[in-house]
Protein backbone atom coordinates (compact mmCIF):
# COMPACT_ATOMS: atom_id res chain seq x y z
CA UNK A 1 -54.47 -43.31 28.64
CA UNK A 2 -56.10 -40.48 26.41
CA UNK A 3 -55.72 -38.37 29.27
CA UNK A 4 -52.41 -38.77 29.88
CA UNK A 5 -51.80 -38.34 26.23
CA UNK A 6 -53.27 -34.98 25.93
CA UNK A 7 -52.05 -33.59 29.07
CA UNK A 8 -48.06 -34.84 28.72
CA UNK A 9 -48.41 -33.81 25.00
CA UNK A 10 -48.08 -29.92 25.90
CA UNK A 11 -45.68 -30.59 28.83
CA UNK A 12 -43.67 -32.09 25.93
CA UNK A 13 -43.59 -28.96 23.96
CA UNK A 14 -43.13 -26.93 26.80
CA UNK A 15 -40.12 -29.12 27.50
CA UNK A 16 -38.57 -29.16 23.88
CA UNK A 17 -39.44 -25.39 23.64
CA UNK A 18 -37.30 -24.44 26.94
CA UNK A 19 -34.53 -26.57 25.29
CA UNK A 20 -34.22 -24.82 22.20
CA UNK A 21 -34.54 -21.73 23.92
CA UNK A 22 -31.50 -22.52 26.16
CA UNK A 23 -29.75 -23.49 23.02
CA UNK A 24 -29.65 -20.42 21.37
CA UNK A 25 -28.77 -18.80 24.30
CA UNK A 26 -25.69 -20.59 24.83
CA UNK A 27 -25.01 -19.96 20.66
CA UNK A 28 -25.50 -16.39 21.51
CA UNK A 29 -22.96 -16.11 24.01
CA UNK A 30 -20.65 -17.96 22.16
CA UNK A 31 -20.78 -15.45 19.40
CA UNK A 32 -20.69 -12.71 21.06
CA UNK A 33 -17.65 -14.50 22.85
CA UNK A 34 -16.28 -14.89 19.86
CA UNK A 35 -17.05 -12.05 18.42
CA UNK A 36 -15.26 -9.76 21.61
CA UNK A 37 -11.84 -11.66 21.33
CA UNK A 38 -11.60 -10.93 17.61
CA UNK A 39 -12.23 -7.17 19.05
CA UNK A 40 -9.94 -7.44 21.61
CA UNK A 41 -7.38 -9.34 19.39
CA UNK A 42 -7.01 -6.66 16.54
CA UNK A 43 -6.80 -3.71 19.95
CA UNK A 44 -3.56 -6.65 21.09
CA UNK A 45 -1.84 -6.55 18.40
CA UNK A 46 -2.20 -2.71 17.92
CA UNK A 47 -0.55 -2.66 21.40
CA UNK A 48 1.75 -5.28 20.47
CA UNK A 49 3.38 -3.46 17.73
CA UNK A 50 3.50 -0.35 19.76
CA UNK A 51 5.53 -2.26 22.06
CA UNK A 52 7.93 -4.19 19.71
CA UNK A 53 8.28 -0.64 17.71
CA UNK A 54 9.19 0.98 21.31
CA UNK A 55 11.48 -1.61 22.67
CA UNK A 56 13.37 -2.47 19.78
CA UNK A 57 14.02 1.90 19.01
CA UNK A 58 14.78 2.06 22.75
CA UNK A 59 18.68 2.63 22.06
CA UNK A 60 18.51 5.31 19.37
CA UNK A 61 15.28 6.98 21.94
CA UNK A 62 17.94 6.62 24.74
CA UNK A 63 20.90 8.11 22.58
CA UNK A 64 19.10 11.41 20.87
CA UNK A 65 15.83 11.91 22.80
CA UNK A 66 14.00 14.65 21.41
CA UNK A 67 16.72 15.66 19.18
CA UNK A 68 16.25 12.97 16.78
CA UNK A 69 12.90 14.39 15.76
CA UNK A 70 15.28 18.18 15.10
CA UNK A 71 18.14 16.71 13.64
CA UNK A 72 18.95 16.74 10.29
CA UNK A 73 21.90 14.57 9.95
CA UNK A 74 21.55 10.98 8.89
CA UNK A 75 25.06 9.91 8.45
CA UNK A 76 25.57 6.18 9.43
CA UNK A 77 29.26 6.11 9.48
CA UNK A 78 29.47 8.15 12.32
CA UNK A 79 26.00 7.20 13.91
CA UNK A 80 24.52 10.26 14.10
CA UNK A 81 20.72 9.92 12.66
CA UNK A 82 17.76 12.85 12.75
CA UNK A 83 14.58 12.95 11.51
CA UNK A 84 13.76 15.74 10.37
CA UNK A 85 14.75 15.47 6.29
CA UNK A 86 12.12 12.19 6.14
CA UNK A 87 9.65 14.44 8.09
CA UNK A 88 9.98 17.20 5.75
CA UNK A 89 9.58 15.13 2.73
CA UNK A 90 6.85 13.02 4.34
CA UNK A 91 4.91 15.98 4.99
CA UNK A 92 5.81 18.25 1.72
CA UNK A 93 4.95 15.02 -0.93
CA UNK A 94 1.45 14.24 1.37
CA UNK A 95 0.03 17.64 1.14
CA UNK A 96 1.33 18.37 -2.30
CA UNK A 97 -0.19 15.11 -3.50
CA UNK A 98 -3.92 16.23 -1.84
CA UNK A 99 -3.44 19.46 -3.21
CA UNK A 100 -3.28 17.71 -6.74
CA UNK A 101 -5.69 15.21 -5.58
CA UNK A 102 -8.40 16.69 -3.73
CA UNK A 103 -10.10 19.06 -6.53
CA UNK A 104 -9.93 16.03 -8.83
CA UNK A 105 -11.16 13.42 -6.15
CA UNK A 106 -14.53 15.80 -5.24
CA UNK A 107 -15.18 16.54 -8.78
CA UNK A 108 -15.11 13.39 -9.48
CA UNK A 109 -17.37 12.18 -6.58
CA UNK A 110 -20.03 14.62 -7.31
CA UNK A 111 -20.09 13.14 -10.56
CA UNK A 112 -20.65 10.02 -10.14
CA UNK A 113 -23.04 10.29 -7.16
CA UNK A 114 -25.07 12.88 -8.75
CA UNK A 115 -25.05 13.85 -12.36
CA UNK A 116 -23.48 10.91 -14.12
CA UNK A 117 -25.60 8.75 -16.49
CA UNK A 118 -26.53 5.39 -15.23
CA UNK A 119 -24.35 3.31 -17.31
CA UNK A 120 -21.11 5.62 -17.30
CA UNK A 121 -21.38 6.09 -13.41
CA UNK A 122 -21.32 1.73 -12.80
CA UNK A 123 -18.59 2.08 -15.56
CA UNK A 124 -16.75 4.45 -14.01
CA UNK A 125 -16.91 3.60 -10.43
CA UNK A 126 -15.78 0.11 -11.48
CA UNK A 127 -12.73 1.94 -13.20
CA UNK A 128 -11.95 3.85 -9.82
CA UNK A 129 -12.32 1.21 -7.81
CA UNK A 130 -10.08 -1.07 -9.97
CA UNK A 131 -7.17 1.70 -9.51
CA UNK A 132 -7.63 1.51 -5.63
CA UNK A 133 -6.35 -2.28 -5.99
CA UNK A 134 -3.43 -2.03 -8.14
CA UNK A 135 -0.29 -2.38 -5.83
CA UNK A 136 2.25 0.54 -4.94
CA UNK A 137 5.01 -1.28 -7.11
CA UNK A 138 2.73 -0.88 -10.01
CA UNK A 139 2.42 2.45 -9.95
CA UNK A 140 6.39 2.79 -9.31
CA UNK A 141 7.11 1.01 -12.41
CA UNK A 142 4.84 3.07 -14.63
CA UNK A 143 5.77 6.29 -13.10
CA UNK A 144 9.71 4.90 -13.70
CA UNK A 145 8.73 4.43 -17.65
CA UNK A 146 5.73 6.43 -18.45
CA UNK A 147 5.00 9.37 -15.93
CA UNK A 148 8.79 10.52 -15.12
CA UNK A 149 10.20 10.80 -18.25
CA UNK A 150 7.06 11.78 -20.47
CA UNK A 151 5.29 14.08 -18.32
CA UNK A 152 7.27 15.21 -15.25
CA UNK A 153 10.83 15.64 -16.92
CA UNK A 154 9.20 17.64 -19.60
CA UNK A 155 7.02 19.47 -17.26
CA UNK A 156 10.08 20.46 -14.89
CA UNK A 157 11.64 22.01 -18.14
CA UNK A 158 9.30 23.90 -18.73
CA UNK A 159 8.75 25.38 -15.38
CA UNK A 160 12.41 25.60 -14.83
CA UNK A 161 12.67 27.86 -17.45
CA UNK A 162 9.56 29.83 -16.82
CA UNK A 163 9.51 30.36 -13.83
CA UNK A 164 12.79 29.46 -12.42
CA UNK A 165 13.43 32.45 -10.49
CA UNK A 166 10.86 31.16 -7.86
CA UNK A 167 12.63 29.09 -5.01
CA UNK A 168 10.16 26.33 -5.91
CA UNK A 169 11.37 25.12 -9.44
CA UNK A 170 14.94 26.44 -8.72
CA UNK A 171 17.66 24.00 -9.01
CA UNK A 172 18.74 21.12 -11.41
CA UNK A 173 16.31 18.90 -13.38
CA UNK A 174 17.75 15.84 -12.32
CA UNK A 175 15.65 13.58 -15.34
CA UNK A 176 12.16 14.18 -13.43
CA UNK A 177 13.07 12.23 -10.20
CA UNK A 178 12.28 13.94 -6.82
CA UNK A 179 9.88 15.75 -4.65
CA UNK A 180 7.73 16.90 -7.56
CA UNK A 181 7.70 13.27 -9.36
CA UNK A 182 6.80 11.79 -5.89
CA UNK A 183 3.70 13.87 -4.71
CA UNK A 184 2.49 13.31 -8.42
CA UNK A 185 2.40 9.16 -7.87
CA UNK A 186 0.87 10.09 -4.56
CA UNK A 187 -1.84 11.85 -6.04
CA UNK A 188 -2.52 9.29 -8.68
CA UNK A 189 -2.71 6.85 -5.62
CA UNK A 190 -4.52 8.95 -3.36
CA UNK A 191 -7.25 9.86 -5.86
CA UNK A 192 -9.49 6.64 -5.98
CA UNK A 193 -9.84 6.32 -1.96
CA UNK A 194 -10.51 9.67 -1.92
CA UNK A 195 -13.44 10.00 -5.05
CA UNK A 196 -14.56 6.48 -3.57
CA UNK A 197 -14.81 7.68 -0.19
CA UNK A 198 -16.54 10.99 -0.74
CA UNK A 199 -19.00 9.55 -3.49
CA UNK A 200 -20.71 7.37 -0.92
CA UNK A 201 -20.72 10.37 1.47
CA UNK A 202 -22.64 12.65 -1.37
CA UNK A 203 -24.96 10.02 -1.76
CA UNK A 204 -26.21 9.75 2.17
CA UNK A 205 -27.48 13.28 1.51
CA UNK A 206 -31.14 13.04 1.55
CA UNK A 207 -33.27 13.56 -1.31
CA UNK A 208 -35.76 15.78 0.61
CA UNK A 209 -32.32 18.50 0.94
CA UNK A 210 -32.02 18.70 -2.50
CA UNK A 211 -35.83 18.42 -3.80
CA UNK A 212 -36.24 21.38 -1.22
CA UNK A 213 -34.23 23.67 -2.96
CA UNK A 214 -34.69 22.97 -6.90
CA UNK A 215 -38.88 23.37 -5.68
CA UNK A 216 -37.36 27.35 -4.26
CA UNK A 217 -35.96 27.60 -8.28
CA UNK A 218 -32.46 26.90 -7.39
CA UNK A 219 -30.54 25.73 -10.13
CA UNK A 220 -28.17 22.15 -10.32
CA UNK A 221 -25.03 23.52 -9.66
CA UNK A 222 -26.61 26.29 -6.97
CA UNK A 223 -28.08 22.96 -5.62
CA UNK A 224 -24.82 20.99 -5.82
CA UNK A 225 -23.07 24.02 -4.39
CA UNK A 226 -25.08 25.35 -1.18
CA UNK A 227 -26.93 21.86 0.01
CA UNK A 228 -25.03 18.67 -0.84
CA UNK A 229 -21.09 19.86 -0.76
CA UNK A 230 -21.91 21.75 2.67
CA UNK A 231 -24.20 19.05 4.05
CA UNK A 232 -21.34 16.22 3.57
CA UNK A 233 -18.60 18.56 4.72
CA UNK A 234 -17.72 16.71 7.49
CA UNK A 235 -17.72 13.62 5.63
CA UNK A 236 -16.06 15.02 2.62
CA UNK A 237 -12.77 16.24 5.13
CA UNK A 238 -12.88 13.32 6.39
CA UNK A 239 -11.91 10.85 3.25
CA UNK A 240 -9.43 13.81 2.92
CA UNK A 241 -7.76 12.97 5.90
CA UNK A 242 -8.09 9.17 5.35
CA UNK A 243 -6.25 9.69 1.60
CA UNK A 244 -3.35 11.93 3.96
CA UNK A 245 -3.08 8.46 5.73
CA UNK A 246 -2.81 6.43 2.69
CA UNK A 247 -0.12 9.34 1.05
CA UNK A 248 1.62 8.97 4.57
CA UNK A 249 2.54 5.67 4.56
CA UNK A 250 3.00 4.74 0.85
CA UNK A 251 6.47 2.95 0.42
CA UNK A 252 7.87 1.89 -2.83
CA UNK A 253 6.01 3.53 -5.67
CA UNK A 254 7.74 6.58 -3.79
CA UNK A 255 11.06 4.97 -3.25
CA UNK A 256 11.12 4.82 -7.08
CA UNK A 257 10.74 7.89 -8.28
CA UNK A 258 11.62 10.41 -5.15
CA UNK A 259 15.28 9.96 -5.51
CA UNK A 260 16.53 8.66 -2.06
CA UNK A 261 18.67 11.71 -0.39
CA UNK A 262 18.32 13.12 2.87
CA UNK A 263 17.71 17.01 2.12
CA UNK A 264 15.58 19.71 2.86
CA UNK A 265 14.53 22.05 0.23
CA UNK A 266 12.31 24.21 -0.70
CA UNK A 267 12.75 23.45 -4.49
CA UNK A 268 10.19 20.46 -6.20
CA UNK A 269 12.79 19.21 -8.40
CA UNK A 270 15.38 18.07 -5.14
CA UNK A 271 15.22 14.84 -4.31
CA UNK A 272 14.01 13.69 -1.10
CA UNK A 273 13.13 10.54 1.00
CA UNK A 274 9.81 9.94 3.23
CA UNK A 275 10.09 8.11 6.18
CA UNK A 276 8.87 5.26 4.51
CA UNK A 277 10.97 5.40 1.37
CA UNK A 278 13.92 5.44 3.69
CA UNK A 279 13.13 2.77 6.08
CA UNK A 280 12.38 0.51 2.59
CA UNK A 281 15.90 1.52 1.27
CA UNK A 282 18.02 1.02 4.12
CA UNK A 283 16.76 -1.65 6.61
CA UNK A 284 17.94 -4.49 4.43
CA UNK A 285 21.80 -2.75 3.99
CA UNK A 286 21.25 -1.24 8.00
CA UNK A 287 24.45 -2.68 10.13
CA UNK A 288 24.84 -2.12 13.96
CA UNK A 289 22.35 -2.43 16.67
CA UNK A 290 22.02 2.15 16.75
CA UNK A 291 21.49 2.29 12.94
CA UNK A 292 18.59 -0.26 13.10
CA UNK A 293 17.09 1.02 16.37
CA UNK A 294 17.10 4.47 14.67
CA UNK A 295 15.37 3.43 11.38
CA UNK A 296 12.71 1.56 14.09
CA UNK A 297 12.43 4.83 15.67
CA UNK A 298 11.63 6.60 12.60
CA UNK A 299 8.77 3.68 11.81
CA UNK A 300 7.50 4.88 15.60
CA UNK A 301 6.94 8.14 14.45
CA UNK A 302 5.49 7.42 11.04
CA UNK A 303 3.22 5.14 13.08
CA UNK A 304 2.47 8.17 15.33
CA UNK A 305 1.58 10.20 12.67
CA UNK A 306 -0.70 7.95 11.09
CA UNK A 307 -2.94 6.85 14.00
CA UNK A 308 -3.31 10.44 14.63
CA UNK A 309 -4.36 11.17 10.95
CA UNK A 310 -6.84 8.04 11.38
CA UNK A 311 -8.64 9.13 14.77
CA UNK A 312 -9.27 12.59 13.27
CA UNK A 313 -10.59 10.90 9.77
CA UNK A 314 -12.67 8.55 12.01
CA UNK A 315 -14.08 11.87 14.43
CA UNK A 316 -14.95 13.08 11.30
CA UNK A 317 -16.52 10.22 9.55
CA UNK A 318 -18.55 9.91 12.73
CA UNK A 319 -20.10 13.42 13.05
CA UNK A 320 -21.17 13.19 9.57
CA UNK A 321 -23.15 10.07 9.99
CA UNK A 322 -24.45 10.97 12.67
CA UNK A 323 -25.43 14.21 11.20
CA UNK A 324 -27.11 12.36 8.53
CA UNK A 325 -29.31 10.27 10.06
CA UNK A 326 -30.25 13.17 11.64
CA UNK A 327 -31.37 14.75 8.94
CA UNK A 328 -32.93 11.80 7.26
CA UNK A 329 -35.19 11.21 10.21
CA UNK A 330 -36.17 15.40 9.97
């Protein structure tokens, strides 16, 4: 009976060990089952929008073709509707806003990431992280009170009289509202994805990079300037290109202060719509099956023009990590 005892006791453990190990197979293949159809879900109902977007714009794609994307008409009385006034402003308030942005947002980041004090960099990232959460309408309310009439109506004054014979700050100032008001909110929106963004990207830089070249007698700012700005420039362009998404897209804080009005010009104080702003304003009031197929159409291209933005940021974001570890493992 010993025997037995000592010889089934191992053939037991053997046993419960082969079961357990069979277990946590099947567990494994359950999450990564799991785990693939959330994948596969979020790539669905990327395709699904594509094809509601597509299918319900099909009649004002069928109508205009190309020529909606050229046009500059939007006049819904007589159903004729191009594109090209909420391109213009879409594009003009987005680069504006990173041209504001941009020096601000890397200063910033190189601040905080390398020559801030321990207790105002957790401070301030805190700060700058807090302004990445407020929502759009927010900012849209503040800019209606605060930023409008206290800094950019005074500030088109000025310029207006200054230098009002450039085509730029020609033209009425119509209380602050328009193309210059709306790349400013942008800006102010833009600015903590972007610092955020590009802070973590300063900080992958290795140590040994920088040590390197203050032991040659370089100085901070030479330091700052020739190793870590050009080692995360991939990086860096790409939270650019991720704030030109955010800027892209923005809806109402825009729709607030922009001023609503289908125009091209060259002047900052005109007023202006985005493709969003203008989809926000009119879809609720839109009547007729070819005015709401054409606002559709124009939330196609917007959506066009964002995943494009997004892939590059992502190329981009890619190459620089991979360039990292590269140089962390050198």
């Amino acid at each position: 009976m010993k025997q037995e005892n000592q010889q089934g006791g191992p053939q037991a453990r053997f046993s419960l060990r082969s079961r357990l190990k069979s277990r946590g197979r099947r567990g494994e293949i359950i999450f990564i089952t799991l785990a693939a159809l959330a994948a596969l879900a979020l790539i669905g109902l990327v395709l699904l929008m594509v094809f509601e977007l597509v299918t319900r714009s099909l009649p004002a794609l069928q109508r205009f073709g190309a020529g909606f994307l050229t046009g500059t008409e939007w006049n819904p009385v007589t159903e004729k509707f191009g594109a090209l006034s909420a391109i213009y402003g879409t594009l003009v308030t987005s680069l504006l806003a990173l041209l504001i942005a941009v020096p601000v947002s890397i200063g910033a980041a190189v601040f905080l990431a390398e020559l801030a004090p321990g207790s105002i960099r957790g401070t301030a990232s805190f700060l700058m992280e807090l302004l990445a959460a407020v929502p759009s309408v927010v900012y849209g309310l503040w800019a209606i009170f605060v930023l409008v009439p206290v800094v950019i109506g005074p500030a088109q004054q000025f310029l207006g009289d200054h230098l009002g014979f450039l085509p730029f700050f020609k033209g009425p100032n119509l209380g602050g509202f328009g193309i210059l008001s709306g790349s400013v909110i942008l800006a102010i929106m833009v600015l903590p994805l972007v610092t955020a963004t590009a802070r973590d990207i300063i900080r992958m830089v290795p140590d040994a990079q920088k040590e390197a070249m203050l032991a040659l007698g370089a100085t901070r700012w030479e330091t700052l300037w020739k190793v870590v700005l050009p080692y995360g420039r991939s990086g860096i362009v790409g939270s650019v290109i991720l704030g030109l998404g955010r800027a892209l897209g923005e809806t109402m804080a825009v729709t607030m202060v922009i001023g609503n009005s289908p125009r091209i010009s060259v002047s900052l104080f005109s007023p202006a719509h985005t493709m969003a702003s203008q989809i926000a304003s009119e879809f609720s009031e839109a009547t007729g099956g070819l005015y709401i197929s054409a606002l559709i159409e124009l939330a196609l291209v917007l959506f066009a023009i964002t995943l494009v933005v997004n892939v590059i940021a992502r190329l981009l974001v890619w190459k620089a990590t991979g360039k990292f570890k590269t140089g962390g493992r050198s």
